[in-house]
Protein backbone atom coordinates (compact mmCIF):
# COMPACT_ATOMS: atom_id res chain seq x y z
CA UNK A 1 -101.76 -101.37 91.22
CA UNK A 2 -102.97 -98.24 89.48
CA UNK A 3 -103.13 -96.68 92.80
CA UNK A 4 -99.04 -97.03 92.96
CA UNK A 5 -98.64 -95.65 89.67
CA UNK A 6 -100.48 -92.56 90.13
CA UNK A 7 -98.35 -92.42 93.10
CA UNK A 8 -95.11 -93.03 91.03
CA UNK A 9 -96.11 -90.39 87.86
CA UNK A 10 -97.09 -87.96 91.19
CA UNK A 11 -93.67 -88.30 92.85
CA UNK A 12 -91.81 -87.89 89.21
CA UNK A 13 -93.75 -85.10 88.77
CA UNK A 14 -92.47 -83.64 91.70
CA UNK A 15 -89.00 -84.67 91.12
CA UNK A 16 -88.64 -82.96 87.95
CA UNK A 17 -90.55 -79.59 88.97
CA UNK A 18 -87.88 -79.79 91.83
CA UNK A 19 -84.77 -80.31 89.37
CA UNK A 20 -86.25 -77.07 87.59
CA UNK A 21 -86.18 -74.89 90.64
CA UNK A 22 -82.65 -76.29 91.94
CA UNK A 23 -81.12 -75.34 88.76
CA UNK A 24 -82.80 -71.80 88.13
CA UNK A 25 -81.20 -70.73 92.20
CA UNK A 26 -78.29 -72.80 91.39
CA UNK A 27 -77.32 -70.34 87.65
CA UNK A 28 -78.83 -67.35 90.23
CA UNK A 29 -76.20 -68.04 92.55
CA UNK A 30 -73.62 -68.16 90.04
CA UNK A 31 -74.52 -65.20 88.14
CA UNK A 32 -74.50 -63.04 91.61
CA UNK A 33 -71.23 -65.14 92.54
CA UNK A 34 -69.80 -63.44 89.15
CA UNK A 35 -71.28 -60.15 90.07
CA UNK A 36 -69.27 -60.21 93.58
CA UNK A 37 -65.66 -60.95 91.90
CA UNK A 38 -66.08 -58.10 89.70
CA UNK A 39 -66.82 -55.71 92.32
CA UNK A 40 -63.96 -57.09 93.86
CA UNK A 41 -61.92 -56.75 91.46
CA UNK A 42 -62.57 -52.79 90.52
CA UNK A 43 -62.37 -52.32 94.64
CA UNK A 44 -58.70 -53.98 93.98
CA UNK A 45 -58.14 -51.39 90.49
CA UNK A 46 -59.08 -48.27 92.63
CA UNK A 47 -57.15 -49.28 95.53
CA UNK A 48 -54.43 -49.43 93.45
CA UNK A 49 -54.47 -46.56 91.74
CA UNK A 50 -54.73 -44.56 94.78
CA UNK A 51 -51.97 -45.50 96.33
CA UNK A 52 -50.18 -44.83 93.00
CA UNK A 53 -51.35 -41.12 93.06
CA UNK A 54 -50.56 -40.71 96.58
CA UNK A 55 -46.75 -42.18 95.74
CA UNK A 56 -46.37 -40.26 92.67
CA UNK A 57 -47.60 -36.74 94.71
CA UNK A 58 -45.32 -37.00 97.37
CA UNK A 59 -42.43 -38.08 95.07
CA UNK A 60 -42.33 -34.66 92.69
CA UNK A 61 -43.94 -32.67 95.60
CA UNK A 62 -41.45 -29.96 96.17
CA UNK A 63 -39.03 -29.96 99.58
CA UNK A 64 -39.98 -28.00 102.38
CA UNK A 65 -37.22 -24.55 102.07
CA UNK A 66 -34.68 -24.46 104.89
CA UNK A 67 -34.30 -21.49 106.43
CA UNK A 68 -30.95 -20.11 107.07
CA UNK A 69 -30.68 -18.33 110.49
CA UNK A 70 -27.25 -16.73 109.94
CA UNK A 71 -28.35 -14.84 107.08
CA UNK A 72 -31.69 -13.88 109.52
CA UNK A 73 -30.43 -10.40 109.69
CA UNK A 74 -29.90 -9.09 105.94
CA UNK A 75 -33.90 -9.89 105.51
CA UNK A 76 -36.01 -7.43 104.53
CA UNK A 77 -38.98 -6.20 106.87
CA UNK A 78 -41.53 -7.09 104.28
CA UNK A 79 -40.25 -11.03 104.17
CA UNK A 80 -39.94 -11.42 107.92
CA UNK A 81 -43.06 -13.19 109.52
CA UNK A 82 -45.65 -11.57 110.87
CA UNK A 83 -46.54 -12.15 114.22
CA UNK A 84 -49.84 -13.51 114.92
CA UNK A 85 -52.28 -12.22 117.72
CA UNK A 86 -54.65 -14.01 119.11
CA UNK A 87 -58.17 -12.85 118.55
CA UNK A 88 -60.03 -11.71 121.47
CA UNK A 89 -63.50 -13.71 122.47
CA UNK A 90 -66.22 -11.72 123.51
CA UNK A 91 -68.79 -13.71 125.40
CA UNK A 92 -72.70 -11.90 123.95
CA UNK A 93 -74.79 -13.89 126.57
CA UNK A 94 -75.14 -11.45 129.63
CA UNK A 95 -73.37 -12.73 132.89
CA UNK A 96 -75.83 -13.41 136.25
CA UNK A 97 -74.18 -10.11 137.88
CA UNK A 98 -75.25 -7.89 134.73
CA UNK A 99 -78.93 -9.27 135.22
CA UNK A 100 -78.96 -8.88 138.61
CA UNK A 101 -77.57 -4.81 137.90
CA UNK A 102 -80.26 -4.61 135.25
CA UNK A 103 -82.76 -5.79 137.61
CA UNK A 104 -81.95 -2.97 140.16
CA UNK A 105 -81.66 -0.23 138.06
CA UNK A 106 -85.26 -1.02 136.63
CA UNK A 107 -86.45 -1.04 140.03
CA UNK A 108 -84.23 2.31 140.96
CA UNK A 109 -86.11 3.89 138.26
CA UNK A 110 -89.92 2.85 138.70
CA UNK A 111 -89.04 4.02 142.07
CA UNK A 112 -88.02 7.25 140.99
CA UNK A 113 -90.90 7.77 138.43
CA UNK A 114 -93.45 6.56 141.49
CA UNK A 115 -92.14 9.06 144.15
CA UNK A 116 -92.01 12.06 140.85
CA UNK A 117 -95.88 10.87 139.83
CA UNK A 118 -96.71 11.58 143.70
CA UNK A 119 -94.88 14.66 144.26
CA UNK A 120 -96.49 16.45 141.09
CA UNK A 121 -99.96 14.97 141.90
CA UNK A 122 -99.28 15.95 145.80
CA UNK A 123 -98.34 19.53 144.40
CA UNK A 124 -101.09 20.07 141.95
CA UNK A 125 -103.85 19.19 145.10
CA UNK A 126 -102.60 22.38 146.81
CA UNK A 127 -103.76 26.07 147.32
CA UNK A 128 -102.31 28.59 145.41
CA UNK A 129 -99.73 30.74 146.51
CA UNK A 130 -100.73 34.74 145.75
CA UNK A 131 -98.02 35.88 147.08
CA UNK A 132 -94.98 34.03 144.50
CA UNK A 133 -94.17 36.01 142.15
CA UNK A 134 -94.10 34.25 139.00
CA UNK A 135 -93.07 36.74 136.69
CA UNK A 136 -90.16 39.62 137.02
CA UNK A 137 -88.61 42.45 135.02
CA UNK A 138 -84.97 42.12 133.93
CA UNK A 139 -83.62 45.88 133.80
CA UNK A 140 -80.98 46.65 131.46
CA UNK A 141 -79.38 49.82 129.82
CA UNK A 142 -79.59 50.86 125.71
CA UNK A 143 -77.73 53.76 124.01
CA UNK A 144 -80.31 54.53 121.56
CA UNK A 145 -84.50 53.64 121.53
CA UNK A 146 -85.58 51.32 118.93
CA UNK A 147 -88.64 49.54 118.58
CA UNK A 148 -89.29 46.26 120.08
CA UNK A 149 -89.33 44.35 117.12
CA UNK A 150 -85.69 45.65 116.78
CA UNK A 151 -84.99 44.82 120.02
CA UNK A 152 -86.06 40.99 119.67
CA UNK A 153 -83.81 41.00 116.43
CA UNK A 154 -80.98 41.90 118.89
CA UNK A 155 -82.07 39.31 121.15
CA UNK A 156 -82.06 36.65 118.76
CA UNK A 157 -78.53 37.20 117.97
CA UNK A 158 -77.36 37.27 121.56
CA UNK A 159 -78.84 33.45 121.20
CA UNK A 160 -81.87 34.63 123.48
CA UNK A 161 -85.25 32.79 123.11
CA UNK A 162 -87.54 35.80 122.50
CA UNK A 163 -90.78 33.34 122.83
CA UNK A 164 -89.86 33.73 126.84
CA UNK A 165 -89.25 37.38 126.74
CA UNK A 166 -93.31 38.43 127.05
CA UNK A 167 -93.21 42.03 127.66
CA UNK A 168 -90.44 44.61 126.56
CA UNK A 169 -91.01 47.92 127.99
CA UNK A 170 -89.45 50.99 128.65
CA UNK A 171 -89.30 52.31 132.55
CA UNK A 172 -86.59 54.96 132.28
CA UNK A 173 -84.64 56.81 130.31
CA UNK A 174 -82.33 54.60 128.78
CA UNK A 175 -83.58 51.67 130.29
CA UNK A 176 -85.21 48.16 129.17
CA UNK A 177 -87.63 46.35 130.83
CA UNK A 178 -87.90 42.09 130.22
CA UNK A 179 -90.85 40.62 131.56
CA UNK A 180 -89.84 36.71 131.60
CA UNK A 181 -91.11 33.40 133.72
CA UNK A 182 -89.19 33.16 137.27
CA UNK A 183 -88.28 29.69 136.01
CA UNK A 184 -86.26 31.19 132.89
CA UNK A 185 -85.02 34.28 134.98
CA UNK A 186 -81.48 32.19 135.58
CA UNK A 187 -80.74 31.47 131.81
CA UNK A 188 -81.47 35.02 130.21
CA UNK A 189 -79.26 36.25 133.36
CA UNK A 190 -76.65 33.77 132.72
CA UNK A 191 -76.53 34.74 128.63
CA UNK A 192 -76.25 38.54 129.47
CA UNK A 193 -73.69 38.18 131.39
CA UNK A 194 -71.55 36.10 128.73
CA UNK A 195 -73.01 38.97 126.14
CA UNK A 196 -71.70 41.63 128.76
CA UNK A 197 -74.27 43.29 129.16
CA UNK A 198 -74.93 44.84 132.91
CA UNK A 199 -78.23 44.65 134.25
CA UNK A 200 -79.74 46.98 137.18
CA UNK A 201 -80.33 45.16 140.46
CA UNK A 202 -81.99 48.16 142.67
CA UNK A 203 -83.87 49.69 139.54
CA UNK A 204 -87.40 50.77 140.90
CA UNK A 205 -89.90 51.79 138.36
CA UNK A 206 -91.98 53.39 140.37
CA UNK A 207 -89.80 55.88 142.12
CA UNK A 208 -90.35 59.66 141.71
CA UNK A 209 -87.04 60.20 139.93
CA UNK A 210 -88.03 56.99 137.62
CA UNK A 211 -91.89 58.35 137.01
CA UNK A 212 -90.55 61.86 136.16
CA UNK A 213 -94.37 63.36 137.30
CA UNK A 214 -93.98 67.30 137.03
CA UNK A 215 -96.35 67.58 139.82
C-alpha cells in the first residue's frame, strides 16, 4: 500500500513538472508566433510603399521630347548629335607569330655576335702586316702660315675632330700636312670637301723641287 502511493505522489510529481514545461514552450511559441506577424506585417508596409514611389515617379516623370524631322534642317551644328565611333581594341598579349619572330631574331643576333667574337679573336691571332700603312698625310693648300694651334682652331670650326689630326706639318711652301689614322682618312676627306677645300693627290714631300736643297 505505501509502495502505490509513493508511486502515485512520483507520477504527480511528474505530471505537474510536465504541465510546467508544456506551458513555458507553449507562451514561447506564441510570443515567436507574434514576432512572425509583425515582420509580416512591416514586409507588407514596405511593399507598399514601394510600389507607391515607383507609381508616383513615373506619374510626374517628364515625357520623352519628340523630335520633329521637318524642322531637322534649321538646327544648329552645335545641337545636332554627335556621331559616335567605336573605340578601337588593342589586344596587349603578344600573338604566337610575334613570339615565334622574337624567337628568330634573338637567334639572328647571337649568331651574329658569335661569328663577330670569332672573326676579331681569328684576327687578333695573326702576324702583323709591316707593310699597311696605317697612318697618311692629307696635303692641303693655306694662304698665309700660322701656327698649329691656330690651325686646330680652324679645324674645329670646319666641325673637324682635331684629337684625330696627330701631326700638322709643313712640307712646302704653302702647303699643310695632316697626319691622321687610315681608318678616319674617309671622314676628314669627306668634311673638306663640303668645306671646299682642295687637297693635293700627287703631292710628294720628298721631291727635289719640294726639299728645296741648294746643293
Amino acid at each position: 500500500m505505501d509502495v502505490l502511493k509513493a508511486e502515485l505522489r512520483q507520477t504527480q510529481q511528474n505530471e505537474r513538472y510536465y504541465r510546467q514545461k508544456f506551458d513555458r514552450v507553449n507562451k514561447l511559441y506564441e510570443t515567436l508566433l507574434a514576432k512572425v506577424k509583425e515582420l509580416e506585417s512591416a514586409l507588407t508596409v514596405r511593399s507598399t510603399k514601394k510600389q507607391h514611389h515607383f507609381t508616383t515617379h513615373s506619374m510626374f516623370s517628364p515625357a520623352p521630347a519628340i523630335i520633329d524631322t521637318t524642322t531637322s534642317a534649321a538646327v544648329t551644328p552645335s545641337a545636332r548629335p554627335k556621331k559616335v565611333h567605336p573605340v578601337p581594341t588593342y589586344s596587349h598579349s603578344p600573338t604566337t607569330m610575334q613570339k615565334e619572330e622574337a624567337h628568330n631574331q634573338q637567334v639572328r643576333l647571337h649568331k651574329h655576335s658569335c661569328v663577330t667574337n670569332i672573326t676579331e679573336a681569328s684576327k687578333f691571332f695573326q702576324f702583323p702586316d709591316h707593310n699597311q700603312t696605317k697612318f697618311e698625310y692629307i696635303h692641303i693648300p693655306y694662304l698665309k702660315r700660322k701656327t698649329r694651334q691656330k690651325i686646330r682652331q680652324l679645324f674645329r670650326s670646319l666641325k673637324i675632330n682635331t684629337s684625330r689630326v696627330l701631326d700638322i706639318s709643313y712640307p712646302g711652301r704653302n702647303i699643310i700636312g695632316i697626319l691622321v689614322h687610315q681608318h678616319y682618312l674617309p671622314h676628314i676627306n669627306t668634311m673638306l670637301q663640303e668645306a671646299n677645300i682642295p687637297t693635293l693627290k700627287n703631292f710628294d714631300p720628298i721631291h727635289p723641287d719640294n726639299l728645296k736643297d741648294p746643293k
